[in-house]
PDB file of N, CA and C in Angstrom:
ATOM      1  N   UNK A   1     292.476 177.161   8.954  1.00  0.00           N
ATOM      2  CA  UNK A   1     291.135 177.045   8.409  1.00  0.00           C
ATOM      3  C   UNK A   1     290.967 178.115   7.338  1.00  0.00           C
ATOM      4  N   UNK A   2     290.349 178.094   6.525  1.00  0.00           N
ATOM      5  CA  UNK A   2     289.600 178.787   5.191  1.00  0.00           C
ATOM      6  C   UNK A   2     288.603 178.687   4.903  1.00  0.00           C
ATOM      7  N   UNK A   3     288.117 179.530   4.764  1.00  0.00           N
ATOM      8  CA  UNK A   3     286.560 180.062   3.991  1.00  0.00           C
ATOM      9  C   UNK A   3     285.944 178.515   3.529  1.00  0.00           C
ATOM     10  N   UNK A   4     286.381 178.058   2.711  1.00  0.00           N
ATOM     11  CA  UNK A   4     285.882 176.771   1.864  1.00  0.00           C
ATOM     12  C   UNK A   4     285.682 175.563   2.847  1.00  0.00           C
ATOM     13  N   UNK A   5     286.987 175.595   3.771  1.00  0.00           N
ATOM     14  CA  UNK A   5     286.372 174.056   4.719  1.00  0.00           C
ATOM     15  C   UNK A   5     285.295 174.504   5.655  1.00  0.00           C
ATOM     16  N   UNK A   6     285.263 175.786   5.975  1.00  0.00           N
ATOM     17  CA  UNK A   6     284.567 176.387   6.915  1.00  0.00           C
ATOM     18  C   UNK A   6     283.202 176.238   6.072  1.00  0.00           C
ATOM     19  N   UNK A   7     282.939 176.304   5.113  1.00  0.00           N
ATOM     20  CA  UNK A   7     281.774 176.070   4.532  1.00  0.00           C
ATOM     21  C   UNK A   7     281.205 174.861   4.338  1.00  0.00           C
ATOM     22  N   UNK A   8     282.083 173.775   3.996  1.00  0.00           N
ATOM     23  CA  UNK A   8     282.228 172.553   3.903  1.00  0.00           C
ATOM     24  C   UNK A   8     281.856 171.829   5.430  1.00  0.00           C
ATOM     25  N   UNK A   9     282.586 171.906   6.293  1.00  0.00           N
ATOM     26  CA  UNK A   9     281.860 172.132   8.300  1.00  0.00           C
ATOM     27  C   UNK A   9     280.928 172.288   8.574  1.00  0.00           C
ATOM     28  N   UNK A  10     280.266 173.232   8.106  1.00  0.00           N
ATOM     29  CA  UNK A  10     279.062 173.773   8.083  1.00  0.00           C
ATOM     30  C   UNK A  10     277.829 173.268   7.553  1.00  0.00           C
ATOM     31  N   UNK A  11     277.740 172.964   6.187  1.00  0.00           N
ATOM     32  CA  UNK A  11     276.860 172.104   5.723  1.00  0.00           C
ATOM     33  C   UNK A  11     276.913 171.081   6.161  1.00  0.00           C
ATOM     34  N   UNK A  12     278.202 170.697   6.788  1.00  0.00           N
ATOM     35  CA  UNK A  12     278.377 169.000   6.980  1.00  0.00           C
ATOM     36  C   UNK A  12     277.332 168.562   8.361  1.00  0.00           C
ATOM     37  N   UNK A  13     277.533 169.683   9.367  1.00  0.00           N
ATOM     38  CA  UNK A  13     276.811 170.037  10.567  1.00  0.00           C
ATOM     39  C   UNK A  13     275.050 169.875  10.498  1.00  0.00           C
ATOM     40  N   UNK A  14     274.801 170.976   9.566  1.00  0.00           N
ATOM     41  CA  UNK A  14     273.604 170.974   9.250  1.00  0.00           C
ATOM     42  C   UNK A  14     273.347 170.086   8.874  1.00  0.00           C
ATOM     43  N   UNK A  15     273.612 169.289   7.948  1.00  0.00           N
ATOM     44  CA  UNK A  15     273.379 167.832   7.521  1.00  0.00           C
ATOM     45  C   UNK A  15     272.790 167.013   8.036  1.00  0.00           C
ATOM     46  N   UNK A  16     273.625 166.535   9.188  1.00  0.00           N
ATOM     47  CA  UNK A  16     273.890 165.629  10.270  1.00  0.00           C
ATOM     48  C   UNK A  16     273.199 165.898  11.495  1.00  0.00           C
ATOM     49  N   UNK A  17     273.197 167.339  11.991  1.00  0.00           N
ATOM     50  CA  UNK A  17     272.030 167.800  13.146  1.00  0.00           C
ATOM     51  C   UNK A  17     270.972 168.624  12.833  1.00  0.00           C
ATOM     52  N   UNK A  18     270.790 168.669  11.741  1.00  0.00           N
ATOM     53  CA  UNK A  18     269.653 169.905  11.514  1.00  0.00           C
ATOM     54  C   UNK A  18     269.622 171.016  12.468  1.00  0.00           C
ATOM     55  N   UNK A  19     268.610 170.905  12.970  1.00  0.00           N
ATOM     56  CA  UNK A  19     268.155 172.188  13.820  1.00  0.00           C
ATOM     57  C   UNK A  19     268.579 172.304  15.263  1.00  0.00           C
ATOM     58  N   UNK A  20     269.738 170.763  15.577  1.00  0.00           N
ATOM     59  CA  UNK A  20     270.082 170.808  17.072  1.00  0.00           C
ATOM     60  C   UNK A  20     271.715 170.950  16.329  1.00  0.00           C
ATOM     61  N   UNK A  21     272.373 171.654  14.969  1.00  0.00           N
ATOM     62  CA  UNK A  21     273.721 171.822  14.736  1.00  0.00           C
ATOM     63  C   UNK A  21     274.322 173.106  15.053  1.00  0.00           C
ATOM     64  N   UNK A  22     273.973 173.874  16.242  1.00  0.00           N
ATOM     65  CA  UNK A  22     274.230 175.088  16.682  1.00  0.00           C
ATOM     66  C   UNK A  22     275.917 174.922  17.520  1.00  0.00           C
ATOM     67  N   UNK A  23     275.689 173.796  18.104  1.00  0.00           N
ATOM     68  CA  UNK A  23     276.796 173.589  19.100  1.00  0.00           C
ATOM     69  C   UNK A  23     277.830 172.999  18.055  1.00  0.00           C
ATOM     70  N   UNK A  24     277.779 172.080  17.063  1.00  0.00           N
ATOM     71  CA  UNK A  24     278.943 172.106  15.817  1.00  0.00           C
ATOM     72  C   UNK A  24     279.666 172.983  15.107  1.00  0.00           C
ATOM     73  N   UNK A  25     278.355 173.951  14.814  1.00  0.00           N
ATOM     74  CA  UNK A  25     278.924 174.891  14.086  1.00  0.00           C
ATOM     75  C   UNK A  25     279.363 176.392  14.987  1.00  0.00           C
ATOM     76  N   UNK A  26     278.740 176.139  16.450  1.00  0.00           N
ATOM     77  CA  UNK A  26     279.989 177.547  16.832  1.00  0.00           C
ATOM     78  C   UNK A  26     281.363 176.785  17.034  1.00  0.00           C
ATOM     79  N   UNK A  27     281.771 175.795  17.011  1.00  0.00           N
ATOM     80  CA  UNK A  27     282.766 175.282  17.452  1.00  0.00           C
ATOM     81  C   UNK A  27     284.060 175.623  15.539  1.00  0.00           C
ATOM     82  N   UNK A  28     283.616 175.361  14.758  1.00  0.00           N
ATOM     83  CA  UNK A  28     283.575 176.206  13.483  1.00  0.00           C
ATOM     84  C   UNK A  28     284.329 177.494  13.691  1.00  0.00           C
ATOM     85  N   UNK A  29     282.602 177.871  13.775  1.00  0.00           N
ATOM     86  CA  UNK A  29     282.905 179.645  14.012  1.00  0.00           C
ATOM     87  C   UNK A  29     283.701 180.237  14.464  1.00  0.00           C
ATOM     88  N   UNK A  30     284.443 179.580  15.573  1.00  0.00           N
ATOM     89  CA  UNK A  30     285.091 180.100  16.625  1.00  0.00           C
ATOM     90  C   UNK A  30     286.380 180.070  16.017  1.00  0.00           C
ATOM     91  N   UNK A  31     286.738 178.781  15.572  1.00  0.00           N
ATOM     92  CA  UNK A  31     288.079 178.522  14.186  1.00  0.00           C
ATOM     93  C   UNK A  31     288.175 179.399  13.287  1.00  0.00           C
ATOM     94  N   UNK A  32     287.238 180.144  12.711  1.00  0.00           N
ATOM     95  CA  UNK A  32     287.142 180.789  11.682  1.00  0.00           C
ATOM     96  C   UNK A  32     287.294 182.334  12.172  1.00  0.00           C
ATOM     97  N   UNK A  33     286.568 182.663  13.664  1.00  0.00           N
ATOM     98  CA  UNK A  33     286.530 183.819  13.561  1.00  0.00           C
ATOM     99  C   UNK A  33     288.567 184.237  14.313  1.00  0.00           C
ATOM    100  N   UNK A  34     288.883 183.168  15.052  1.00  0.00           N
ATOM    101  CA  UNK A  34     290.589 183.287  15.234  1.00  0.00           C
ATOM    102  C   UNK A  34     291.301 182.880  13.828  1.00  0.00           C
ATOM    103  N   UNK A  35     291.220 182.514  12.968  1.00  0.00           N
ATOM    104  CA  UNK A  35     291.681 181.917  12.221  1.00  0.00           C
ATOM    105  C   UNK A  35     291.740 183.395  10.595  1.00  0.00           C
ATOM    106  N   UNK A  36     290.407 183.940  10.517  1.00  0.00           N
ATOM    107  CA  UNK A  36     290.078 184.705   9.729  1.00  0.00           C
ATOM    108  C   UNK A  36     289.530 185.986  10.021  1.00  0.00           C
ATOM    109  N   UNK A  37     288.819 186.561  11.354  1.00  0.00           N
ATOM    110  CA  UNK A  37     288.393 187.272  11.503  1.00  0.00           C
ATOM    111  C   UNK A  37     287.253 187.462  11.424  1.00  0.00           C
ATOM    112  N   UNK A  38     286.745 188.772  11.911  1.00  0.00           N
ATOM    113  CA  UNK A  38     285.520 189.440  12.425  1.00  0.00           C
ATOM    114  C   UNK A  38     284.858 189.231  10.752  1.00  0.00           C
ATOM    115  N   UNK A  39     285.390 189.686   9.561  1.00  0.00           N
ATOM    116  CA  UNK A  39     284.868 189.927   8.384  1.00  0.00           C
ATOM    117  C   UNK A  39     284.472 188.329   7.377  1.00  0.00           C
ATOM    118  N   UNK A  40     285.144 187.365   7.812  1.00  0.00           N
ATOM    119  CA  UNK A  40     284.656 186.163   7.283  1.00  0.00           C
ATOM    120  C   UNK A  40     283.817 185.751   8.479  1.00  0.00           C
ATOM    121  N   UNK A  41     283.767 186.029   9.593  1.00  0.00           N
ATOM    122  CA  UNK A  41     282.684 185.383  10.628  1.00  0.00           C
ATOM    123  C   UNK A  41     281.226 185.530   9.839  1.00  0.00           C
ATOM    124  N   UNK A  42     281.208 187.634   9.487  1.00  0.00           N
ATOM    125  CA  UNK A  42     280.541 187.895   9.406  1.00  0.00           C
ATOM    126  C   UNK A  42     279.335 187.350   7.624  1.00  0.00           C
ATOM    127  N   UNK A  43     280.518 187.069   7.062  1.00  0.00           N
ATOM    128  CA  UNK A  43     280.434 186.460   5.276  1.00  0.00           C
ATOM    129  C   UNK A  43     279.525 185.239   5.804  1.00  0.00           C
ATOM    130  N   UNK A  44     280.248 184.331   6.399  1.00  0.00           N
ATOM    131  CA  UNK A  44     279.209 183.156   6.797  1.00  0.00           C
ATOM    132  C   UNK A  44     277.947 183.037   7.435  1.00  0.00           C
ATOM    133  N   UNK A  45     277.973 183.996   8.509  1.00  0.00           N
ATOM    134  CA  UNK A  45     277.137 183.844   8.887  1.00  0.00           C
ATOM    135  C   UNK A  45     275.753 184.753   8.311  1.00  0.00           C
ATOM    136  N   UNK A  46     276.185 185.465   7.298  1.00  0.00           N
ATOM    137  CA  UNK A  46     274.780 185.932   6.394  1.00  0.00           C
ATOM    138  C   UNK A  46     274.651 184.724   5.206  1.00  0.00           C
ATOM    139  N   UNK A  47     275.960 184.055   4.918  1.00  0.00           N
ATOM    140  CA  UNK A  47     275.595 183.175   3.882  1.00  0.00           C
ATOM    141  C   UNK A  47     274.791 181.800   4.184  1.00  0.00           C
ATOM    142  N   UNK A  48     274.847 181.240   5.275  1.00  0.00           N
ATOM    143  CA  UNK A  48     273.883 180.505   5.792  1.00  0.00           C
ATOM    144  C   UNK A  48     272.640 180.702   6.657  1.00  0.00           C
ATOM    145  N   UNK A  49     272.537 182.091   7.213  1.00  0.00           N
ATOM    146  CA  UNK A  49     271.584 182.717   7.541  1.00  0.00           C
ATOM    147  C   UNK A  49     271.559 182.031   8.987  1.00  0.00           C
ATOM    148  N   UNK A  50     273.039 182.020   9.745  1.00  0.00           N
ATOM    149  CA  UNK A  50     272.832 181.608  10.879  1.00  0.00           C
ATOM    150  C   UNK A  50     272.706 182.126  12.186  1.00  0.00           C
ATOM    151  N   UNK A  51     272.328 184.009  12.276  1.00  0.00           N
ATOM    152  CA  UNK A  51     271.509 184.321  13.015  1.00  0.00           C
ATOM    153  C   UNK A  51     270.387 183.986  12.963  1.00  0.00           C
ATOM    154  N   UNK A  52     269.753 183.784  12.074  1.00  0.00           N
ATOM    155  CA  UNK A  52     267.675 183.431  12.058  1.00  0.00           C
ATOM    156  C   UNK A  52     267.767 182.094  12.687  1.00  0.00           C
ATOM    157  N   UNK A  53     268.384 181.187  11.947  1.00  0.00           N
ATOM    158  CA  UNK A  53     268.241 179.586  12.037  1.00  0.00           C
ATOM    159  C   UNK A  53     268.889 179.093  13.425  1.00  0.00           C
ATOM    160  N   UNK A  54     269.920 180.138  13.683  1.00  0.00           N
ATOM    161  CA  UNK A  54     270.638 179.092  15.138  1.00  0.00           C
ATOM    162  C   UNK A  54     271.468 179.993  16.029  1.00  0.00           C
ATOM    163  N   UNK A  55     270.741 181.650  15.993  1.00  0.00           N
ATOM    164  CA  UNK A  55     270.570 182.560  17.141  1.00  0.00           C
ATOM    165  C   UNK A  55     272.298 182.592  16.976  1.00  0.00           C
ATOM    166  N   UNK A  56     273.175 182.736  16.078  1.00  0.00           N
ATOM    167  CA  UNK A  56     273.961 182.925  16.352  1.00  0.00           C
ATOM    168  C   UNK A  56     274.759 184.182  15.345  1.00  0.00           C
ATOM    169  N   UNK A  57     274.748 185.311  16.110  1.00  0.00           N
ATOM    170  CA  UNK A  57     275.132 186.696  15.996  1.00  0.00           C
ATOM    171  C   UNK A  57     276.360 187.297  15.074  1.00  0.00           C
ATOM    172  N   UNK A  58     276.413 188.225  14.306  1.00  0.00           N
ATOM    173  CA  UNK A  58     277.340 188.777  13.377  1.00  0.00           C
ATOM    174  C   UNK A  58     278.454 189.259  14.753  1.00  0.00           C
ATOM    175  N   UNK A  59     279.637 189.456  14.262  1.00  0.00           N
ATOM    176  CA  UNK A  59     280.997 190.232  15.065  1.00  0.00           C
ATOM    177  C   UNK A  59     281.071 191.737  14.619  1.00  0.00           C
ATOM    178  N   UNK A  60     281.111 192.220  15.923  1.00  0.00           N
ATOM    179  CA  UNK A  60     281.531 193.711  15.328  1.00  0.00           C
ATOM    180  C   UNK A  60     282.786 193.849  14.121  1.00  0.00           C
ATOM    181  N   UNK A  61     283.356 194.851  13.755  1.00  0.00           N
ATOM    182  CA  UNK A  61     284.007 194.604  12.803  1.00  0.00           C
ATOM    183  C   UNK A  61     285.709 194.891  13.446  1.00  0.00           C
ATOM    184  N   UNK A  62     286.937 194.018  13.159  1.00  0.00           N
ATOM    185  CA  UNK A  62     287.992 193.706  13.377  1.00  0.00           C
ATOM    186  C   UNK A  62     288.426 195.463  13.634  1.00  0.00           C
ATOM    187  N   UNK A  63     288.299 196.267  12.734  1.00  0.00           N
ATOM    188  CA  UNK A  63     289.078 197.221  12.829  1.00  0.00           C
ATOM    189  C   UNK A  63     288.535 198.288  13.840  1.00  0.00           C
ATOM    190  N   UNK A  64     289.249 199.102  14.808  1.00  0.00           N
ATOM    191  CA  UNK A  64     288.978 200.057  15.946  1.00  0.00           C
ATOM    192  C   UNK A  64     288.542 201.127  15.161  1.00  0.00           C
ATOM    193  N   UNK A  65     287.778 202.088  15.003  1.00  0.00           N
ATOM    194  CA  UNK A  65     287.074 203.401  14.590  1.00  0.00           C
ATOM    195  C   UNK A  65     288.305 204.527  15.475  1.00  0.00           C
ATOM    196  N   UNK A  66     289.017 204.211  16.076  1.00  0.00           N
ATOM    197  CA  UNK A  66     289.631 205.056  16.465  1.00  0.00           C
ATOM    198  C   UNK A  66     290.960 206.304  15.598  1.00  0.00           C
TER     199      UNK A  66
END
C-alpha cells in the first residue's frame, strides 16, 4: 500500500458510507499504518480530519526517544 491508494480508499469510503465509513477506513488505516508507519498514519489522518469526523486517533511516533 501507498500514500496515494490509501487516499484513494479513503475518499472512496467516505463516498459510499459517509458518516457510518469509520469501520472501512480503519481497515485502511491499519494497511497503512503496517505497511508505512506511525508517520503516514499520522499525514492522513490530519489530512482528512479523521479524528474530529470518525474518532479515530493520531499514532505515537515510530521512533523510541530512547
Amino acid at each position: 500500500m501507498n500514500l496515494e491508494d490509501a487516499r484513494k480508499r479513503i475518499e472512496s469510503a467516505v463516498t459510499q458510507y459517509g458518516q457510518h465509513a469509520a469501520p472501512a477506513i480503519d481497515l485502511v488505516m491499519a494497511e497503512v499504518r503496517s505497511d508505512l508507519g506511525a508517520g503516514a498514519f499520522n499525514e492522513l489522518i490530519d489530512e482528512f480530519d479523521l479524528e474530529l469526523m470518525y474518532n479515530i486517533t493520531p499514532m505515537e511516533s515510530d521512533h523510541s526517544s530512547s
